[in-house]
Protein backbone atom coordinates (compact mmCIF):
# COMPACT_ATOMS: atom_id res chain seq x y z
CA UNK A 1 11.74 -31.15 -10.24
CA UNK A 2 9.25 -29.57 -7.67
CA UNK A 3 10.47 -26.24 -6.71
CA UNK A 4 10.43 -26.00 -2.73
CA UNK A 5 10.80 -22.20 -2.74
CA UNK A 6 8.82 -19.17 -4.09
CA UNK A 7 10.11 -17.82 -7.19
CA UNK A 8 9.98 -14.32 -7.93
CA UNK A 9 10.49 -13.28 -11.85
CA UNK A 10 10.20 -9.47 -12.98
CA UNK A 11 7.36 -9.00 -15.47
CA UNK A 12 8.77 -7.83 -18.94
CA UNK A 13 8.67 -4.89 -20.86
CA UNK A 14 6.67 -3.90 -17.60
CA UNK A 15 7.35 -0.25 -15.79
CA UNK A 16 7.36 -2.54 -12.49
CA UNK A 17 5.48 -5.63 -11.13
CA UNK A 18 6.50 -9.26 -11.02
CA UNK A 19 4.59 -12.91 -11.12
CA UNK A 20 4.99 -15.45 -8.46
CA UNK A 21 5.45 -19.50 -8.61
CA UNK A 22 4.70 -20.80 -5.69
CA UNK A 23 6.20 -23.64 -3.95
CA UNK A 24 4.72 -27.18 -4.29
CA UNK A 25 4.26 -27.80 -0.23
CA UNK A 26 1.26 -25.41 0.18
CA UNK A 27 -0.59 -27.02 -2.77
CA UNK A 28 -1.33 -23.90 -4.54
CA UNK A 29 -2.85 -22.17 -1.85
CA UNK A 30 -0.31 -19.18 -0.55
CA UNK A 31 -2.25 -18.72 2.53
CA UNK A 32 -0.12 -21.81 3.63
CA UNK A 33 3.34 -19.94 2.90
CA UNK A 34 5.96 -20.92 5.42
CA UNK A 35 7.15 -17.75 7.70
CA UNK A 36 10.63 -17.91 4.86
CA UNK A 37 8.27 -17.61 1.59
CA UNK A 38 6.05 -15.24 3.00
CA UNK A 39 8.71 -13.21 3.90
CA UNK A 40 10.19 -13.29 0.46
CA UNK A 41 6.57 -12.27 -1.05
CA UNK A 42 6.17 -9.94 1.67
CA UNK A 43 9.54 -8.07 -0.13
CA UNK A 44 8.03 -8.42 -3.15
CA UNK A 45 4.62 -6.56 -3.15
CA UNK A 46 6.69 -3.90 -1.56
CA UNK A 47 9.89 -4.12 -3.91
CA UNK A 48 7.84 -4.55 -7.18
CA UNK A 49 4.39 -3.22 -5.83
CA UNK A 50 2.05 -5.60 -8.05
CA UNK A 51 2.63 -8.93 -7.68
CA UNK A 52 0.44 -11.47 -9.87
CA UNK A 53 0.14 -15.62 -8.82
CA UNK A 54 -1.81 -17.74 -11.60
CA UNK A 55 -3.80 -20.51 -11.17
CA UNK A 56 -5.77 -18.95 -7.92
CA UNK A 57 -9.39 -19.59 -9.46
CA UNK A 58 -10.54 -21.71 -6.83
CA UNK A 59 -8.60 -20.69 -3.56
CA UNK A 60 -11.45 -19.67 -0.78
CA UNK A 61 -12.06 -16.67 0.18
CA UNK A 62 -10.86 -17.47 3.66
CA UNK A 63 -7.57 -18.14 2.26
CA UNK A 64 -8.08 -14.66 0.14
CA UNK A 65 -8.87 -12.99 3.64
CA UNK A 66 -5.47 -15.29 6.07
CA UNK A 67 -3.07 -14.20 3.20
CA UNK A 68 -4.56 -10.00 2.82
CA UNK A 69 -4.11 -9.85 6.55
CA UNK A 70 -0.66 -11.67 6.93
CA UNK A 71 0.98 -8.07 5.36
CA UNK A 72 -0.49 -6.41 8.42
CA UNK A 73 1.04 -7.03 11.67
CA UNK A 74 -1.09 -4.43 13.76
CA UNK A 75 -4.70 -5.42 12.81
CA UNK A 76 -5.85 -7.65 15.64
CA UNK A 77 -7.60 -11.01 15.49
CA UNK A 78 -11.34 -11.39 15.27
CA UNK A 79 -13.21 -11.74 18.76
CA UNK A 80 -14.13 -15.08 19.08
CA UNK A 81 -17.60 -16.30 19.31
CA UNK A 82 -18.63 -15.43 23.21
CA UNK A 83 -17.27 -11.62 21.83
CA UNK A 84 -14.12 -12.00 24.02
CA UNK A 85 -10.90 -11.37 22.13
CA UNK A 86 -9.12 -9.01 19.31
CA UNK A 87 -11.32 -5.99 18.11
CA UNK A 88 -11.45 -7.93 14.91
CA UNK A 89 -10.69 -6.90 11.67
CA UNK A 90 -12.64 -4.72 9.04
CA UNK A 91 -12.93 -4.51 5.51
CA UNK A 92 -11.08 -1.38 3.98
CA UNK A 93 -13.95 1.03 3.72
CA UNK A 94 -16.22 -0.22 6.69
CA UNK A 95 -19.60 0.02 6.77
CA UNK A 96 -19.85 3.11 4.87
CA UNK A 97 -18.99 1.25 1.29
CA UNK A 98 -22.96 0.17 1.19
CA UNK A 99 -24.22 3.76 2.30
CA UNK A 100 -27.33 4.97 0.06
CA UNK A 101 -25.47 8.02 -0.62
CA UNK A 102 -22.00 6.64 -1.48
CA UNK A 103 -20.25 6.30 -5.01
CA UNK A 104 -19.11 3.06 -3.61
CA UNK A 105 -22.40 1.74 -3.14
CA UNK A 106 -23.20 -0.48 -6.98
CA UNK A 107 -19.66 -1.52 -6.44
CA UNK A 108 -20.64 -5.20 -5.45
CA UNK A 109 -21.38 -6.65 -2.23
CA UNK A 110 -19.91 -8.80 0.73
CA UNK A 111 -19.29 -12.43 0.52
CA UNK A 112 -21.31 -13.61 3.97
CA UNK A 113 -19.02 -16.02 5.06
CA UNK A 114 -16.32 -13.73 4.61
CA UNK A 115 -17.48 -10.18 4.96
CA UNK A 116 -13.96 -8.74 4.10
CA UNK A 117 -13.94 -10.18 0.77
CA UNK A 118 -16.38 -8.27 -1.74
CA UNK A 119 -17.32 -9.88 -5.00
CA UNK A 120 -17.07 -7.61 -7.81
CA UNK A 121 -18.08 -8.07 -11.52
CA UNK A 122 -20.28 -7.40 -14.27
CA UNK A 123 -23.39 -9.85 -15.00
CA UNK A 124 -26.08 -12.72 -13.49
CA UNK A 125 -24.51 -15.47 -11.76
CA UNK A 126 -26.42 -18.46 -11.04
CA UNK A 127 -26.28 -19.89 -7.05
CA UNK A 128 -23.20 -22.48 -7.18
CA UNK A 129 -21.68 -20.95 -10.12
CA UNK A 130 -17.89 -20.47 -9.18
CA UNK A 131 -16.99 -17.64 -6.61
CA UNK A 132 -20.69 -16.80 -5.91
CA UNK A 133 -20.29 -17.90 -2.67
CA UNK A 134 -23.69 -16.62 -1.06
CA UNK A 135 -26.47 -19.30 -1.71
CA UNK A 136 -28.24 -16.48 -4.14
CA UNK A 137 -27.98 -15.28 -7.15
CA UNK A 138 -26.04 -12.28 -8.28
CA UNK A 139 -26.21 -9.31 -10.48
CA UNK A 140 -23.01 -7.45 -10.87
CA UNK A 141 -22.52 -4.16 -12.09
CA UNK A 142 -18.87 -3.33 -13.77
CA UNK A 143 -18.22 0.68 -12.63
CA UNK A 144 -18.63 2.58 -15.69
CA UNK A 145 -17.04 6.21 -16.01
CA UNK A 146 -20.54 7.18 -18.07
CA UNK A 147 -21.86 7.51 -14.58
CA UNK A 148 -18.86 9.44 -12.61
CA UNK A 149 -16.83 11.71 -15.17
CA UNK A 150 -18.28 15.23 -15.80
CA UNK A 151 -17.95 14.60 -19.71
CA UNK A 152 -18.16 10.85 -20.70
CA UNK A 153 -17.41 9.61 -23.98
CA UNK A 154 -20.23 9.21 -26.33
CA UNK A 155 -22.03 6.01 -27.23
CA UNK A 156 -20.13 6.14 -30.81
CA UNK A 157 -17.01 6.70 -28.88
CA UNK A 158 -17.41 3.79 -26.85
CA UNK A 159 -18.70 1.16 -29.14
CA UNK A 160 -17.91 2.31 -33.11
CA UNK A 161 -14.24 3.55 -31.21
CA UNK A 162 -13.98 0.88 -28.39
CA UNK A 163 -13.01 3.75 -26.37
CA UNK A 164 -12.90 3.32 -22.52
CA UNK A 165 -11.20 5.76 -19.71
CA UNK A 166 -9.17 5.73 -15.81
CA UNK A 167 -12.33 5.50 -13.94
CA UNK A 168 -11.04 6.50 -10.59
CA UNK A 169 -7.56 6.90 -9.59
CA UNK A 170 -7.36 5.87 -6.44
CA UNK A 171 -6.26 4.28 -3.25
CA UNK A 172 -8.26 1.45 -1.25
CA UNK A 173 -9.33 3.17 1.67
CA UNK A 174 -12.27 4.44 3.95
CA UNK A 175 -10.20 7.58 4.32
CA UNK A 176 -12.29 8.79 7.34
CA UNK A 177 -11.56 6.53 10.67
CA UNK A 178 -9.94 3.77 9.14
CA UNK A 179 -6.37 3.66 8.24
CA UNK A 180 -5.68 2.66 5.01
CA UNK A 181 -5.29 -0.97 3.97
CA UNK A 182 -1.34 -2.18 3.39
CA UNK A 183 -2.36 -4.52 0.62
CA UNK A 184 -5.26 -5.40 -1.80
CA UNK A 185 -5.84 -8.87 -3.17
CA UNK A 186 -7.91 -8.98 -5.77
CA UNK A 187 -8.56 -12.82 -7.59
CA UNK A 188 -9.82 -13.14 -10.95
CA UNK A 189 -12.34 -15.53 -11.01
CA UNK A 190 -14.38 -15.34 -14.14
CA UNK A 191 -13.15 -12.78 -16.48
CA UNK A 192 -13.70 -11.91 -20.29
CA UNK A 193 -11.17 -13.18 -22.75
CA UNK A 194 -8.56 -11.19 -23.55
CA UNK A 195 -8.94 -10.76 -27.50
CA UNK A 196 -11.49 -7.94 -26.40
CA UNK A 197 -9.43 -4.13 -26.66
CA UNK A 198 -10.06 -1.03 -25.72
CA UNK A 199 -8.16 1.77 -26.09
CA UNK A 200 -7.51 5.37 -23.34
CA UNK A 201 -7.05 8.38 -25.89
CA UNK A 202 -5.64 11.12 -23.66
CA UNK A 203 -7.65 14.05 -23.68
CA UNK A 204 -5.02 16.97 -22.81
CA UNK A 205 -2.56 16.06 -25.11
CA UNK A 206 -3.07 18.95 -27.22
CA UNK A 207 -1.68 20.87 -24.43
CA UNK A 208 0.89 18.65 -24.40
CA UNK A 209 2.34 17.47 -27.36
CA UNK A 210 5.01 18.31 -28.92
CA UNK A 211 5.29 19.80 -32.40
CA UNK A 212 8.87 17.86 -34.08
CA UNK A 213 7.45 14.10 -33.60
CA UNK A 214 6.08 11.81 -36.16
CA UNK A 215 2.34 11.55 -35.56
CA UNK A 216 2.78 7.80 -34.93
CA UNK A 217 5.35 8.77 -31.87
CA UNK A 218 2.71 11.97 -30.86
CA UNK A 219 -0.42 9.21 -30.72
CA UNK A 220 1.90 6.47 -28.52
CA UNK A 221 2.28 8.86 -26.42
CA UNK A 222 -1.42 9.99 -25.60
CA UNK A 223 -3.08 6.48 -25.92
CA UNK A 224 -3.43 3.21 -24.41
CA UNK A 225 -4.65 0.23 -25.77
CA UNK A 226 -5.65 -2.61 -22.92
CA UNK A 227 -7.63 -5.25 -23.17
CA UNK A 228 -11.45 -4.87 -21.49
CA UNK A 229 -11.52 -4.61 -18.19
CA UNK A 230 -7.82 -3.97 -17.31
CA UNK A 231 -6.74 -3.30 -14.30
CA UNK A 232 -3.93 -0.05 -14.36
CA UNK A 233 -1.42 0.46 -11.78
CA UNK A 234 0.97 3.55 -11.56
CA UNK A 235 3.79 3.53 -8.94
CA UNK A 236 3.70 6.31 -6.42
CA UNK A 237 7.94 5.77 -6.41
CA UNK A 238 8.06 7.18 -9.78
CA UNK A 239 5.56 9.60 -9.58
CA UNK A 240 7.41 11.00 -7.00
CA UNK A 241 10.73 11.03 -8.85
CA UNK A 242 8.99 12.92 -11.77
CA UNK A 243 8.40 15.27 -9.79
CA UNK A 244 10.74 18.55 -9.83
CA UNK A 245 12.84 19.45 -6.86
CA UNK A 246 10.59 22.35 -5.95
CA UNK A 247 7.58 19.90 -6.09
CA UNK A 248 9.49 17.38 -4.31
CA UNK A 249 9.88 20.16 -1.47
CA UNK A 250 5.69 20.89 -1.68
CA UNK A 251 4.87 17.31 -1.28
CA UNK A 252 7.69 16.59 1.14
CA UNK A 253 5.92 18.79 3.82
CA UNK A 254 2.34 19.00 2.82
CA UNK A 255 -0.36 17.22 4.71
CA UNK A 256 -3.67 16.12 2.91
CA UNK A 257 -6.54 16.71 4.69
CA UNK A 258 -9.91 14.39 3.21
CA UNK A 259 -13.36 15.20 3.54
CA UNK A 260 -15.56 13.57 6.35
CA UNK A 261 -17.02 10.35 4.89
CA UNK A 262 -15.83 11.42 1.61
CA UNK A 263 -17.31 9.29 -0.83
CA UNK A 264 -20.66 10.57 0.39
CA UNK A 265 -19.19 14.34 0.28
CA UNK A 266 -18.30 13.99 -3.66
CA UNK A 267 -21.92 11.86 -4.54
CA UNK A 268 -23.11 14.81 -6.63
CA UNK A 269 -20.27 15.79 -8.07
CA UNK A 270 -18.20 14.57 -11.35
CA UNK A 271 -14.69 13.40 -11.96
CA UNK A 272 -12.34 14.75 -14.37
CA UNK A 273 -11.76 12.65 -17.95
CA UNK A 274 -8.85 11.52 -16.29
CA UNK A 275 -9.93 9.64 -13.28
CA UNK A 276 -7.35 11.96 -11.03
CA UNK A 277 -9.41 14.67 -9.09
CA UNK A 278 -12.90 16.11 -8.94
CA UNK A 279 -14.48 19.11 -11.31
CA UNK A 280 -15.11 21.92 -8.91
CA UNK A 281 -18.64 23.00 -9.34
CA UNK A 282 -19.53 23.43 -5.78
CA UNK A 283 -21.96 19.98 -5.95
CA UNK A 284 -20.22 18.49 -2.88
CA UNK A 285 -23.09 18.24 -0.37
CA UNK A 286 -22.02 20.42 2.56
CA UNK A 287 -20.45 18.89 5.59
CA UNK A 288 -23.56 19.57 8.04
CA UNK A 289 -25.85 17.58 5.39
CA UNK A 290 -23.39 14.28 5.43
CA UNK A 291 -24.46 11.63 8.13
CA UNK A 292 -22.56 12.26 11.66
CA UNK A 293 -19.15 12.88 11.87
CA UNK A 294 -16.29 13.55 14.33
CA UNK A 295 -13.60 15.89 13.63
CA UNK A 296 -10.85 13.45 15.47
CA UNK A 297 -11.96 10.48 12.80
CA UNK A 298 -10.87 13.14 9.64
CA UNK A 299 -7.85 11.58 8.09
CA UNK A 300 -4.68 13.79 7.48
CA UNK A 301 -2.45 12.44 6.13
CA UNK A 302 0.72 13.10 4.48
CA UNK A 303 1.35 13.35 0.88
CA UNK A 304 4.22 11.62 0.64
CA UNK A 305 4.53 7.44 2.61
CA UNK A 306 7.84 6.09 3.06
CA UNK A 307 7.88 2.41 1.64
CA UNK A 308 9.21 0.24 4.69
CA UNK A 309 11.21 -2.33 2.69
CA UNK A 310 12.61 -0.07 0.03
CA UNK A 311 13.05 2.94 2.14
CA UNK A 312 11.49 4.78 -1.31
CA UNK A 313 9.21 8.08 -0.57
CA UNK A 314 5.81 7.56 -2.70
CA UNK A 315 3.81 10.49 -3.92
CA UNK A 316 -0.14 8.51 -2.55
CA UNK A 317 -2.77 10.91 -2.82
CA UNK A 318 -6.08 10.17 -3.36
CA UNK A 319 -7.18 13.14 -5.84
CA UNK A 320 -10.98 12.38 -5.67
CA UNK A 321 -11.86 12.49 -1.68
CA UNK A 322 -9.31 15.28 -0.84
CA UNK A 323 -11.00 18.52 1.23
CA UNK A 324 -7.28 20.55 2.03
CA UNK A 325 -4.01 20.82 1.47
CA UNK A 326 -1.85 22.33 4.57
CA UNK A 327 1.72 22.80 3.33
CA UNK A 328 4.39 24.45 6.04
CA UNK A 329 6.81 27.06 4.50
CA UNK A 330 10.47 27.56 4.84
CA UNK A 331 9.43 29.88 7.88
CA UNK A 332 7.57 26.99 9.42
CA UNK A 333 3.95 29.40 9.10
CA UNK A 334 1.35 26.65 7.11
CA UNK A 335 -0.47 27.13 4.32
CA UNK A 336 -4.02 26.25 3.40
CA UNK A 337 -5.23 25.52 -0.16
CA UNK A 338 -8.86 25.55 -0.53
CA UNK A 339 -11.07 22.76 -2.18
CA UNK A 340 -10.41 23.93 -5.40
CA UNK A 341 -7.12 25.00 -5.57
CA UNK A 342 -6.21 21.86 -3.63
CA UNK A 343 -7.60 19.59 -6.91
CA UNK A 344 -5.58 21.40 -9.21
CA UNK A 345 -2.44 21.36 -7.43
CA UNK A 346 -3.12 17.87 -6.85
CA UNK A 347 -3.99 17.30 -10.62
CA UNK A 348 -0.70 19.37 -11.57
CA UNK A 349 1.31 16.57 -9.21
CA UNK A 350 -0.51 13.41 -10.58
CA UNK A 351 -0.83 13.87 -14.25
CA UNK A 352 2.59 13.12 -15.86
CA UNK A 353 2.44 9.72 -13.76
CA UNK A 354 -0.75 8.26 -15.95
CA UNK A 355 1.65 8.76 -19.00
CA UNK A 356 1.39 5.57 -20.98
CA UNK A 357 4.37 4.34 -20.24
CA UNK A 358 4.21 4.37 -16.67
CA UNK A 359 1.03 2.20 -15.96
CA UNK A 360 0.68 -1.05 -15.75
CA UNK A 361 -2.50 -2.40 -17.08
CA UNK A 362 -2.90 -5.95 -15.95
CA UNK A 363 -4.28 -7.44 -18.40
CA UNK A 364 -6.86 -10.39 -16.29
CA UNK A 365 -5.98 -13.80 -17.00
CA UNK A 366 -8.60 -16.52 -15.08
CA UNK A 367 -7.50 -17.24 -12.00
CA UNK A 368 -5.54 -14.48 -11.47
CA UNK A 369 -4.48 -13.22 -8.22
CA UNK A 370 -3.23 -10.00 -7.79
CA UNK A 371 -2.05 -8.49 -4.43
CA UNK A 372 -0.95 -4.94 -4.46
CA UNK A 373 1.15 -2.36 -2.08
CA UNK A 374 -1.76 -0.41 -1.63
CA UNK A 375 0.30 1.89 0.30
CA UNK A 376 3.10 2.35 -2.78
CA UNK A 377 0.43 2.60 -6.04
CA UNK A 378 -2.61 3.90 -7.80
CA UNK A 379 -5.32 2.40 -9.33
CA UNK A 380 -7.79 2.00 -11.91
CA UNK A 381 -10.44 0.63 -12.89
CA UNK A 382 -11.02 0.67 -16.76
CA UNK A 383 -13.35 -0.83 -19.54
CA UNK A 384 -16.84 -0.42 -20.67
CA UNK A 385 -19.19 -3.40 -20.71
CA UNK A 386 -21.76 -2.42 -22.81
CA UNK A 387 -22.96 -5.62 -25.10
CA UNK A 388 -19.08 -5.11 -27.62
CA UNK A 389 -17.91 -8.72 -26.74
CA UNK A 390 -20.45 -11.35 -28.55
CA UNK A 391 -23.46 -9.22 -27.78
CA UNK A 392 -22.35 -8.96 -24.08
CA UNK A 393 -21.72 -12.92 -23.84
CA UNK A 394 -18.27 -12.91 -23.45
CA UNK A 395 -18.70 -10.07 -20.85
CA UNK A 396 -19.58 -12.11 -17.53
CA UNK A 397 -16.80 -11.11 -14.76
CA UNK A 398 -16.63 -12.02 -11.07
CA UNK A 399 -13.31 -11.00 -9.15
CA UNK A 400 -12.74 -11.08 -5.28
CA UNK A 401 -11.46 -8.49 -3.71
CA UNK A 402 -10.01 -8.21 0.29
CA UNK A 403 -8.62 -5.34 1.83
CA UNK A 404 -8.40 -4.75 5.51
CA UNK A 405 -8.72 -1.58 7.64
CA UNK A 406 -4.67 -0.78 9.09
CA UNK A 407 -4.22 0.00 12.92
CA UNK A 408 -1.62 2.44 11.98
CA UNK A 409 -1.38 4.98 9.56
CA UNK A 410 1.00 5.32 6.35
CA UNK A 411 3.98 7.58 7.18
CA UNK A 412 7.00 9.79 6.14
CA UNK A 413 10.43 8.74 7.46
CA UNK A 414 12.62 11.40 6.99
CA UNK A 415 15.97 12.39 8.38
């Protein structure tokens, strides 16, 4: 029997996140979702956060882009060709995701057609070979936490110990002039197989461990095994209902201030094992030597974003790009944490949320799509891609990604 609805089915043994069969009258392509289906997934990338459709390996990327910009009501229609019409809408991080100086800038690159789609990956691909849609050929380059964290793993620790780490934790966004994205799709179109593991050893847990479990309940606790290339989620919901009341209160009515053009601000500097925040060293170049800015584009915003469907309060921080925290006291005066002590409050906040059990690692499956409420959840990028599968054979990977600049800013509804 054809199904004529979507189905929604939780994921199992999951800490959130569902999958997605979708009705037999769009012919697998969701960007054709009546206004009734969509509004049933629309409920469940905010209910469930991560919401994963198979069989997507060969929808277009114009399909990618209709269905990433359906979430968004405010962002405006592109001009048409005489340059009449909408203001148009723009990828995530604008312009500034190709700038010489930005951490972003390896990270892929635009499909022409489609400039709000960005093909990631690791490897050559051939023209014509699926999802190189750009008439030339392709070298990807998978991030790689060797290049961002302060103290990488070693070469033995990464390929005698298949070792890997959170690269970033973050959130899709520009975070200066652009509102963040409401949701990321992000379409597995070549990917490795998934008998290829690597495994996140938790590097604090020394500090953290407790001295009356069995050493097999001690190492669950402080390590994940994934497979290569994983995607990991954490839900800003339950990071925020981790947190203790008097935390709760700090994030409640505490503002994040970023840095101008911030992924240009943190180029010299080095992430923390963790992926959460930045090592404070004092290599941020200094805000007169980044490229023009205006002090009404800075984005502050606050810590906490209500979820719209669930009514939820998320803790969505990005720990990386912050410059300030301003937090008002019970006698309404504000206080201002510096660069520093802003990352390790931050750090304090985020950590217990990366516990094992709380992410999601998606595990990539070809022809996976994935959209996610980038507004309600963290992310990660994981695995190293350094010649351990078949001499670097089964390694090839090309994903496409769309995210698309908000005309409105994530908020706090409170009573």
């Amino acid at each position: 029997m054809h199904r004529d609805s979507l189905v929604v089915t939780p994921l199992n043994e999951a800490p959130f996140g569902c999958s997605v069969s979708l009705p037999s009258y769009c012919k697998n392509d969701p960007a054709y979702l009546n206004n009734e289906d969509f509004s049933a997934l629309y409920d469940a990338v905010h209910k469930y956060l991560v919401v994963v459709i198979p069989d997507q390996a060969e929808l277009t990327p114009k399909s990618q882009y209709i269905l990433t910009k359906r979430f968004d009501p405010t962002i405006p229609e592109q001009p048409n060709e005489d340059g009449t019409g909408g203001a148009g809408a723009a990828y995530g991080h604008g312009k500034e995701f190709r700038h010489t100086q930005s951490v972003l800038r390896k990270d892929g690159c635009s499909v022409k057609s489609q400039p709000q789609v960005q093909i990631l990956g690791q490897g050559h691909f051939k023209v014509g070979e699926p999802g190189n849609e750009n008439d030339e050929a392709l070298n990807l380059t998978h991030p790689s936490h060797t290049t961002f964290h302060h103290s990488p793993l070693t070469n033995e620790q990464i390929k005698e110990g298949k070792q890997t780490r959170f690269y970033r934790w973050h959130i899709d966004s520009a975070l200066y002039d652009l509102s963040p994205p409401v949701v990321t799709s992000l379409l597995g179109i070549k990917v490795p197989p998934t008998t290829h593991y690597q495994t996140i050893k938790y590097e604090d847990e020394g500090e953290a461990a407790g001295g009356s479990e069995s050493e097999s309940e001690s190492k669950s606790k402080f390590e994940l095994k994934l497979t290569q290339g994983a995607t990991c989620f954490v839900s800003g919901a339950q990071a925020f209902q981790g947190l203790s009341n008097e935390d709760k209160e700090f994030v409640l009515n505490t503002i994040v201030e970023y840095a101008p053009h911030p992924y240009i601000f943190i180029s010299s500097a080095k992430a923390t094992s963790d992926g959460l925040t930045m090592v404070s060293e004092d290599k941020e170049l200094k805000l007169d030597e980044l490229p023009p800015w205006e002090a009404s584009k800075v984005k502050k915003l606050p810590m906490v974003w209500t979820n719209p469907v669930t009514k939820e309060d998320h803790l969505q921080v990005h720990g990386c790009c912050l410059y300030k925290l301003h937090t008002k006291n019970e006698d309404g005066s504000i206080k201002t944490l510096d660069l520093k002590e802003s990352r390790e409050k931050v750090h304090k906040l985020m950590r217990p949320a990366i516990a094992p059990e709380r992410v999601l690692a998606h595990s990539w499956k070809q022809g996976d799509l994935v959209l996610f409420f980038n507004r309600g959840v963290w992310h990660s990028v994981t695995g190293e891609f350094k010649g351990l599968g078949n001499n670097g054979a089964d390694e090839r990977r090309l994903m496409h990604q769309c995210n698309i600049a908000s005309f409105k800013d994530p908020a706090i509804l409170h009573n």
